[in-house]
Protein backbone atom coordinates (compact mmCIF):
# COMPACT_ATOMS: atom_id res chain seq x y z
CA UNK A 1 -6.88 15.37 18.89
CA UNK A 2 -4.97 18.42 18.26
CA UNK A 3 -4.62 19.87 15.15
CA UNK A 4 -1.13 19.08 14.19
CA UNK A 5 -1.79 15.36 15.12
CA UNK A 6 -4.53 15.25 12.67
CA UNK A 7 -2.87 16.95 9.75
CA UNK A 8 -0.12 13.62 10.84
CA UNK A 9 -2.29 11.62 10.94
CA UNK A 10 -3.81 12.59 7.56
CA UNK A 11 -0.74 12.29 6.01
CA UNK A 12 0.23 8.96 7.18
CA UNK A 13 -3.44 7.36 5.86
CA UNK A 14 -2.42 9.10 2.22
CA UNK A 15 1.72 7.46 2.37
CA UNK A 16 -0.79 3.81 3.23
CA UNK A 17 -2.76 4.72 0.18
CA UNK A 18 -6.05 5.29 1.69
CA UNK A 19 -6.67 8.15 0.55
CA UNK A 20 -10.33 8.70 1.40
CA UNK A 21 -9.43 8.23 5.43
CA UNK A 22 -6.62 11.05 4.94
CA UNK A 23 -9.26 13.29 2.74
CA UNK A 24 -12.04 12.90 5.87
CA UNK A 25 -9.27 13.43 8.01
CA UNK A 26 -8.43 17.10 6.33
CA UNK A 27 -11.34 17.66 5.68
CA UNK A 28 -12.72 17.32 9.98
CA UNK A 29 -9.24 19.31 10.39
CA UNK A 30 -10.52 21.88 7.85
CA UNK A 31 -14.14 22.50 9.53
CA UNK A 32 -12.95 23.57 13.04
CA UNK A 33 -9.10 24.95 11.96
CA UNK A 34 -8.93 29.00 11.68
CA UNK A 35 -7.00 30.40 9.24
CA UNK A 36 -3.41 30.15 10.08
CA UNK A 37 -0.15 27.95 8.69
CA UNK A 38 -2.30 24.47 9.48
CA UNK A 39 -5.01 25.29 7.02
CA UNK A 40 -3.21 26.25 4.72
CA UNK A 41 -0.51 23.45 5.05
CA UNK A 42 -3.98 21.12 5.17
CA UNK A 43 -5.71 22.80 2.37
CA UNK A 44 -2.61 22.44 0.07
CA UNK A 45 -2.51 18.56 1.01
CA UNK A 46 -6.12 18.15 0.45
CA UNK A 47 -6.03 20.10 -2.89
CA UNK A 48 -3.32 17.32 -4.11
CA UNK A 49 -4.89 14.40 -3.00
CA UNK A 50 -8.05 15.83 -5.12
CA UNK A 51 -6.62 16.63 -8.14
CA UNK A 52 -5.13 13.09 -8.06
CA UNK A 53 -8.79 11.77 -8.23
CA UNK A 54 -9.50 14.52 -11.04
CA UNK A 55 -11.97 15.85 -8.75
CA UNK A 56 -13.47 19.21 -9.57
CA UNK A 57 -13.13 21.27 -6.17
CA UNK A 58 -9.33 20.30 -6.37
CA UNK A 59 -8.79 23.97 -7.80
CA UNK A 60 -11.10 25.91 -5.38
CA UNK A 61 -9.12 24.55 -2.71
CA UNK A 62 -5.61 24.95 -3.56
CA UNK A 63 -7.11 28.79 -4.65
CA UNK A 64 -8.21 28.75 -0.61
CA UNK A 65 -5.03 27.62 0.54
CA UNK A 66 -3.45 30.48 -1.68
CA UNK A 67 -5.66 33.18 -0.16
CA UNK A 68 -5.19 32.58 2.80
CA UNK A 69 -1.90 32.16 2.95
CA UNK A 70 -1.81 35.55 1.81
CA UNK A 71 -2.92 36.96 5.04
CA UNK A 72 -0.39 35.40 6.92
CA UNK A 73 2.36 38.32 7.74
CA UNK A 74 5.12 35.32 8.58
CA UNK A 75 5.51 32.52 5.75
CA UNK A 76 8.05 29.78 6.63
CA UNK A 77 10.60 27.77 4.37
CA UNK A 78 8.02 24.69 4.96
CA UNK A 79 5.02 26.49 3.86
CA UNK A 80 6.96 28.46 1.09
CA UNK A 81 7.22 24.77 -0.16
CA UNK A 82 3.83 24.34 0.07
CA UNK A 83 2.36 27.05 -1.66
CA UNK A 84 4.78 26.15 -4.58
CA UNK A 85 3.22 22.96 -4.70
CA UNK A 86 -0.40 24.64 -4.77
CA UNK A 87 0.50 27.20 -7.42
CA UNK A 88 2.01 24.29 -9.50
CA UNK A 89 -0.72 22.07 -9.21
CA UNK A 90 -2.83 25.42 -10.56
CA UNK A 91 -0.88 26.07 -13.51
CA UNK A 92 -1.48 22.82 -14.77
């Protein structure tokens, strides 16, 4: 399964509510994705399904998805969004 199918995939198993399928999911997409717009995008999803459980690597993660973002030269409107989200989800 590509990458982008699984990050879909993901997404659609946290809209059903199961959230532990869609954090496996990321979390297989995480362990063979370089770093690029996917991982981040993935990272930033994962980081907000954890800090809905209160879990404690919910920060580390979103941080990730931060730095790496920051090596990307070309940052789209959707991952703009994104990073928002992360740097929200920080501040709180």
């Amino acid at each position: 399964m590509s990458g982008e199918l699984a990050f879909r995939k993901a997404l659609m198993q946290a809209d059903r509510g199961d959230t532990a399928a869609a954090e496996a999911t990321l979390r297989g997409l995480l362990d063979g994705e370089p770093a690029g717009l996917l991982r981040v995008r993935a990272l930033v999803v994962l980081g907000e399904l954890l800090c809905t459980h209160d879990h404690p690597i919910a920060r580390d993660v979103l941080t990730e998805a931060l730095a790496v973002a920051e090596q990307i030269e070309d940052v789209d409107d959707l991952l703009d969004v994104e990073l928002s989200r992360a740097r929200e989800l920080l501040s709180t």
